[in-house]
Structures are given as structure tokens and as C-alpha cells.
Protein backbone atom coordinates (compact mmCIF):
# COMPACT_ATOMS: atom_id res chain seq x y z
CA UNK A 1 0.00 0.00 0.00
CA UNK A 2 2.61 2.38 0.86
CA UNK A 3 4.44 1.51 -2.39
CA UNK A 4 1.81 2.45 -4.40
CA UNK A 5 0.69 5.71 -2.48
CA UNK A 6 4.49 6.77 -3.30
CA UNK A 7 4.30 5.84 -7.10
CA UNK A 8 1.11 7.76 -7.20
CA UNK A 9 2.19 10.61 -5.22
CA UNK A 10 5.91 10.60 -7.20
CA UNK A 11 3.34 10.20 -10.86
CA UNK A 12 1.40 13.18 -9.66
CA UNK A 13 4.30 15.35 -9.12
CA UNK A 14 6.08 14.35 -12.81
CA UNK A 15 2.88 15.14 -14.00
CA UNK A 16 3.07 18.68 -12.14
CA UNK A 17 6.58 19.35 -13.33
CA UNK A 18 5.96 18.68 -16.84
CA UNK A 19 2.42 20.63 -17.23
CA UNK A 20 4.44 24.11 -15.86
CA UNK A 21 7.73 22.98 -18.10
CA UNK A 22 5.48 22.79 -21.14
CA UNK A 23 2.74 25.61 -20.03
CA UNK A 24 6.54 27.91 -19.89
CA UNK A 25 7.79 27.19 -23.23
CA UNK A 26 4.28 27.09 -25.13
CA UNK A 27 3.62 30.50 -23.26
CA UNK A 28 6.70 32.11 -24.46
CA UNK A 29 5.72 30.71 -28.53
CA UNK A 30 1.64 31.35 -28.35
CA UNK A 31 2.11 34.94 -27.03
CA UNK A 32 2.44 37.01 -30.08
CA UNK A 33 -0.57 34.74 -31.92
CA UNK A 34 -2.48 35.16 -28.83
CA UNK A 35 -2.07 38.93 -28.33
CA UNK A 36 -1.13 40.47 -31.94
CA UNK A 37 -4.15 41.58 -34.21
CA UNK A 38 -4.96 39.61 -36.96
CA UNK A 39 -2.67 41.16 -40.35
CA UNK A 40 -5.75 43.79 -41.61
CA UNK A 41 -6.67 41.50 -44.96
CA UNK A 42 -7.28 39.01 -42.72
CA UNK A 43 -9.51 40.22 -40.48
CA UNK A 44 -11.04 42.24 -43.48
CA UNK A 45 -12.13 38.49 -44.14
CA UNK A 46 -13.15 37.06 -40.75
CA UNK A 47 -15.41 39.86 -40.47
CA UNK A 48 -16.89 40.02 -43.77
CA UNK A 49 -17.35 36.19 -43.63
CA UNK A 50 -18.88 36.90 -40.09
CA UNK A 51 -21.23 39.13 -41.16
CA UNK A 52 -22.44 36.99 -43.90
CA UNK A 53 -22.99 33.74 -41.73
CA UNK A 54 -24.79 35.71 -39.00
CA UNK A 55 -26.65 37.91 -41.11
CA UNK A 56 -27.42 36.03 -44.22
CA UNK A 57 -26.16 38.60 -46.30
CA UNK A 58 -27.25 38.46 -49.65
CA UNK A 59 -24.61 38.85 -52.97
CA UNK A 60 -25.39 42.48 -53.29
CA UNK A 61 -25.39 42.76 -49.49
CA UNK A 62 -22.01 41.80 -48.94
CA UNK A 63 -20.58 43.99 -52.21
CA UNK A 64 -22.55 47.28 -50.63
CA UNK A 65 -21.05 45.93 -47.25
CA UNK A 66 -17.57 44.96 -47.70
CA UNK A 67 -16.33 48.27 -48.86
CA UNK A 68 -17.44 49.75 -45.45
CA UNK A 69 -15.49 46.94 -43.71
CA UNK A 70 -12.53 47.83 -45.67
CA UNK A 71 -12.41 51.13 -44.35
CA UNK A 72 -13.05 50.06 -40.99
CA UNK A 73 -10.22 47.70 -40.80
CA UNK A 74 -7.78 50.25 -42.32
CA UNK A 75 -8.77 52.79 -39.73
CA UNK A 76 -8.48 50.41 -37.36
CA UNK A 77 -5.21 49.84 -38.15
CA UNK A 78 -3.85 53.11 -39.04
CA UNK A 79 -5.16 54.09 -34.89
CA UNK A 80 -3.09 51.27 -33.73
CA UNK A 81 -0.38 52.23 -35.13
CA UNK A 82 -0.68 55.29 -34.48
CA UNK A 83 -1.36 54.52 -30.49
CA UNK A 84 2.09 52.78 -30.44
CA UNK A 85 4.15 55.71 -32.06
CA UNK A 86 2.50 57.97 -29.15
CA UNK A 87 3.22 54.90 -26.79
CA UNK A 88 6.73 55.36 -27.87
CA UNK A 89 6.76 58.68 -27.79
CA UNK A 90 5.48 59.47 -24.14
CA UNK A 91 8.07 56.19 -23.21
CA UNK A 92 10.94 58.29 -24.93
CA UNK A 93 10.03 61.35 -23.30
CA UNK A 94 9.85 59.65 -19.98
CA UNK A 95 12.86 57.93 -20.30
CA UNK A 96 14.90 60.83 -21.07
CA UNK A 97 13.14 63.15 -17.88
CA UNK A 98 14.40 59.81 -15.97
CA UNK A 99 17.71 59.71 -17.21
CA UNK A 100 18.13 63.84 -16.40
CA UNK A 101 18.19 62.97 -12.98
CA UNK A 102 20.85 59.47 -12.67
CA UNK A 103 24.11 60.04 -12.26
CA UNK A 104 26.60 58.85 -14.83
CA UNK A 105 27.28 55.40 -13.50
CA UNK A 106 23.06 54.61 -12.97
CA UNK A 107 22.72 56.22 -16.62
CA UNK A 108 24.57 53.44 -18.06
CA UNK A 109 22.40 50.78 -15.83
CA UNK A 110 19.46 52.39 -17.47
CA UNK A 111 20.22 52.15 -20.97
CA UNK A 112 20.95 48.44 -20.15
CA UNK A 113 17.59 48.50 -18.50
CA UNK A 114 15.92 49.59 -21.18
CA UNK A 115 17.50 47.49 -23.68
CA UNK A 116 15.66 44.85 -21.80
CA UNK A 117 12.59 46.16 -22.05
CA UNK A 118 13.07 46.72 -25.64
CA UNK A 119 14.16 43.41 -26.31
CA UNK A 120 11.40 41.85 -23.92
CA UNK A 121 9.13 44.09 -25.59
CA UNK A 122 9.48 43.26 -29.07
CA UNK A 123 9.39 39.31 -28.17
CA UNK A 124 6.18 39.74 -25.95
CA UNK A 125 3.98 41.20 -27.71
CA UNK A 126 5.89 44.32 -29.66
CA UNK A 127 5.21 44.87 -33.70
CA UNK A 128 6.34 41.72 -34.79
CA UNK A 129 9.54 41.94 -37.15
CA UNK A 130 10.50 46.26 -36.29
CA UNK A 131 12.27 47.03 -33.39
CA UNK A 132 9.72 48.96 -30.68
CA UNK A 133 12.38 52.19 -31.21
CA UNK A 134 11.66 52.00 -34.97
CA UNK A 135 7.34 51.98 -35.29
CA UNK A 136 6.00 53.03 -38.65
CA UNK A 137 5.26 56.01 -40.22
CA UNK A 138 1.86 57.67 -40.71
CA UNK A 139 0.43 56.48 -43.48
């Protein structure tokens, strides 16, 4: 009996270990899928196809209404990316008012530090494939 509590207990804990060793690394590969927008063509698509399911849209329905989606989707856009150049902007800014007030030796621990963030920023959930320090232009 107390062999097989101990086999149990000792199969409940492998079983423990590997869920959070596998939950870790899958976290660290789903994150930009999970929280990146869709590219804009294709959720110009999930949503018209949406819409048509849900609503029933008819032929001429969907060529009135797709149009309309278009532009919604590339305003969409165009405000995100615009939200992370101001992002970027107000982080510059306070970086710099921070950096005003280290002294020489704590200046050089912050530009490490925010190489960091940078770096942990563009692999967590930054634009995928820029830089954060380089966001696009308005279009």
C-alpha cells in the first residue's frame, strides 16, 4: 500500500513538473498569436465572412457591405499604429526626464535596463519583425 501511495504521489508530481515545463515554453511561442491583431486582410475576411454567416447577407449585401469593412479595418489599423508611435513617444520622453536625474554610472544601468525592455518588448507582444524604437510612419 505504501508503495503504491508513493508511485502515485511521485506520478502526480512528474505530471506537475511537466504541465508548468510545457505551459513555460508554449507561453513564451503562443504569445504574439495570442495577443497580436490579426494582419488587416485578414480580419477584413473574418469579419466580412462573419457578417455573412450571422446575417445572411445576400450577394449584393455583402458587395454594398464589404467596402465599409474595408475602411473600418484600415482605420483600425492606421489608430493602432498610431497609439504605439504615441506609446513610444510618451516612453521616450519619460525615459529621457528619468535619465536627467541618474548620475553617470546609474545612466549606463538604465540604458541596459531599457535594452531589456526593448528586447522583452518586441518578443512579448511588440510589432512583430521592427524594433519597438523603430514603429512606422503615418500612413
Amino acid at each position: 500500500m505504501k508503495e503504491a501511495n508513493t508511485k502515485l504521489l511521485l506520478s502526480l508530481i512528474a505530471m506537475f513538473l511537466f504541465g508548468g515545463v510545457s505551459g513555460a515554453l508554449l507561453e513564451g511561442y503562443s504569445r504574439p498569436f495570442l495577443f497580436s491583431p490579426p494582419p488587416p486582410d485578414q480580419m477584413e475576411e473574418s469579419l466580412m465572412s462573419f457578417l455573412g454567416r450571422r446575417l445572411h447577407l445576400l450577394p449584393g449585401q455583402q458587395e454594398t457591405i464589404h467596402p465599409i469593412v474595408s475602411d473600418f479595418v484600415h482605420r483600425t489599423e492606421s489608430l493602432r499604429l498610431q497609439s504605439l508611435r504615441q506609446f513610444r513617444d510618451l516612453s521616450d520622453e519619460t525615459d529621457n526626464r528619468i535619465s536627467e536625474v541618474l548620475t553617470p554610472d546609474q545612466k549606463g544601468d538604465w540604458a541596459k535596463l531599457r535594452k531589456e525592455r526593448d528586447e522583452d518588448l518586441q518578443t512579448r507582444g511588440g510589432m512583430p519583425g521592427q524594433p519597438p524604437s523603430r514603429l512606422p510612419s503615418a500612413p
